[in-house]
C-alpha atoms as a PDB file:
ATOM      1  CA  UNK A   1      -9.863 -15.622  -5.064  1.00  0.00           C
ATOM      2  CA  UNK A   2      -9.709 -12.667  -2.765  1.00  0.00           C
ATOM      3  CA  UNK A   3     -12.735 -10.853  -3.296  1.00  0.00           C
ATOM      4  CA  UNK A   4     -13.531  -6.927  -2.041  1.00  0.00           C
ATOM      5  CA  UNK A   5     -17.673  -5.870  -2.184  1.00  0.00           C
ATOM      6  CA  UNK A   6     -17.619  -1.951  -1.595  1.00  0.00           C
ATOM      7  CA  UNK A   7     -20.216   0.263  -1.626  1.00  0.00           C
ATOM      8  CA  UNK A   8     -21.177   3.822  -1.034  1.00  0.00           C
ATOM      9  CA  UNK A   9     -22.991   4.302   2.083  1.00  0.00           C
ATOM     10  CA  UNK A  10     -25.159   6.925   0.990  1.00  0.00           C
ATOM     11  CA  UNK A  11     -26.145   4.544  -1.991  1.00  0.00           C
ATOM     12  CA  UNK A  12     -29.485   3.524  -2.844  1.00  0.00           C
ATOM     13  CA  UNK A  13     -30.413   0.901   0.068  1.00  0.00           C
ATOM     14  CA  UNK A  14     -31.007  -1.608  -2.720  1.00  0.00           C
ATOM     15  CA  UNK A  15     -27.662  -1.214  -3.652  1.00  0.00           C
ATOM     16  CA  UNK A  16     -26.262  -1.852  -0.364  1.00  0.00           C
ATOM     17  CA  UNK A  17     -28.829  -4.589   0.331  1.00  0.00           C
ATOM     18  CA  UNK A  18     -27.734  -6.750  -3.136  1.00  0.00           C
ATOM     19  CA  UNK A  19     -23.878  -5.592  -2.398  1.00  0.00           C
ATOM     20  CA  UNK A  20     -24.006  -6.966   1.052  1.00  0.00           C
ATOM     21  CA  UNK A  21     -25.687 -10.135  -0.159  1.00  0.00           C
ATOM     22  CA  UNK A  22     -23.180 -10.479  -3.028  1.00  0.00           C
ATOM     23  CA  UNK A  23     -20.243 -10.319  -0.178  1.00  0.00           C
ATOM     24  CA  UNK A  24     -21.869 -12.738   2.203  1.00  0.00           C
ATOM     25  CA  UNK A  25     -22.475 -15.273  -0.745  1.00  0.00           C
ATOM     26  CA  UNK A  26     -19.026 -14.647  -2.064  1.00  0.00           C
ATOM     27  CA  UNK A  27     -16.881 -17.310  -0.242  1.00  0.00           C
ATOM     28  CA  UNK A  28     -14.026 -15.478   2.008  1.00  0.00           C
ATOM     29  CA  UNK A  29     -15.092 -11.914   0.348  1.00  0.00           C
ATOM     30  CA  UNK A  30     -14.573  -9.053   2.098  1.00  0.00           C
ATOM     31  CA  UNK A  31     -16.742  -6.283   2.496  1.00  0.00           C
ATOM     32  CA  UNK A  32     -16.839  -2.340   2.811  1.00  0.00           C
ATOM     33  CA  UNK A  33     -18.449   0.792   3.070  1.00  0.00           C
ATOM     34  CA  UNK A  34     -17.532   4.286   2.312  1.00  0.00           C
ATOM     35  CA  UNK A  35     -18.658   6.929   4.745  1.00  0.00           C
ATOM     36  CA  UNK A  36     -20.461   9.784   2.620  1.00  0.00           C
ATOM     37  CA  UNK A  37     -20.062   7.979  -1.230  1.00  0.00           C
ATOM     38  CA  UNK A  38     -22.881   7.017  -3.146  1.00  0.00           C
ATOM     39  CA  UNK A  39     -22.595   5.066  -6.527  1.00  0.00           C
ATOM     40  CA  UNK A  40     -19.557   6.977  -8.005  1.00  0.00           C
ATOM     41  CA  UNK A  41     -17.670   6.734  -4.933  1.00  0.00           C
ATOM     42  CA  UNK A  42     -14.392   5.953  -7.367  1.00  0.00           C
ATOM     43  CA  UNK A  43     -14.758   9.711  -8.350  1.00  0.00           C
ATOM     44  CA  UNK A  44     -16.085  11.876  -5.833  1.00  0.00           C
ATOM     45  CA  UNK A  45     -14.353   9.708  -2.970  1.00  0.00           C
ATOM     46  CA  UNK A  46     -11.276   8.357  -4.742  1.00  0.00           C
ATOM     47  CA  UNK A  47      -8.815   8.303  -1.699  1.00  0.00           C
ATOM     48  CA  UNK A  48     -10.848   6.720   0.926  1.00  0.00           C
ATOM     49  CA  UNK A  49     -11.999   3.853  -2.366  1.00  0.00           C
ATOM     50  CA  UNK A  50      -7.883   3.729  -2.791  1.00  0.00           C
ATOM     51  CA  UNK A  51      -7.069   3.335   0.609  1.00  0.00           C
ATOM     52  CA  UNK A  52      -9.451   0.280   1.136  1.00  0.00           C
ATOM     53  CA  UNK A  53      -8.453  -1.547  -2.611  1.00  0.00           C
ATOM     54  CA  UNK A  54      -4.645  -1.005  -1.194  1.00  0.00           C
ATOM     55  CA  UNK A  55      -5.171  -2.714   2.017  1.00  0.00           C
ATOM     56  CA  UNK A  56      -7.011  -5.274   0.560  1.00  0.00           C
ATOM     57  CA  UNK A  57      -4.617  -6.088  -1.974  1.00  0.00           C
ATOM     58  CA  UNK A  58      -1.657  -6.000   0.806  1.00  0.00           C
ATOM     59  CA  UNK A  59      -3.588  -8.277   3.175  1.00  0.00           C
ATOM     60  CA  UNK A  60      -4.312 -10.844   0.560  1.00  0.00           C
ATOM     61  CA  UNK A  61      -0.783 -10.757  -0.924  1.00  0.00           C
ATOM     62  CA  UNK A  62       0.181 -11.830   2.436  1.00  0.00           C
ATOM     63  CA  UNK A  63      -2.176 -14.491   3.139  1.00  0.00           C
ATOM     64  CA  UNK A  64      -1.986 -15.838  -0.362  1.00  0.00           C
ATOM     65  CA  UNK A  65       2.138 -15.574   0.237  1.00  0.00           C
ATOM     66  CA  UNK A  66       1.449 -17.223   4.292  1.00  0.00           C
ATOM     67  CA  UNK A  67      -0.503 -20.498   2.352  1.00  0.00           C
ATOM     68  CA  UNK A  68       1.907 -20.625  -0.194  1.00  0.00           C
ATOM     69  CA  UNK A  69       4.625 -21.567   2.388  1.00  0.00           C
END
């Protein structure tokens, strides 16, 4: 199941600290941080939060499409 762990880099370092954790114990998961967000990064950084769900969903779509063959 493609998996994408993103946080806000100017989030509470406990929040980073479980987020990283929860991507490196998440099999295949990708993970991300935005420059400048904190917790509400889907609000106060919505096009940089867009921009890395998009790319995410186009590189799995292709590997999931690649395995399928």
């Amino acid at each position: 199941m493609p998996t994408l762990v993103v946080w806000g880099e100017a989030s509470h370092p406990a929040v980073g600290r479980a987020n990283d954790l929860l991507g490196r114990c998440i099999p295949g998961a990708d993970r991300a941080t935005i420059a400048g967000a904190a917790h509400f990064m889907i609000a106060t950084h919505p096009k940089p939060f867009a921009d890395l769900v998009s790319c995410h969903v186009r590189e799995s779509s292709l590997e999931l499409a690649t395995a399928a063959r």
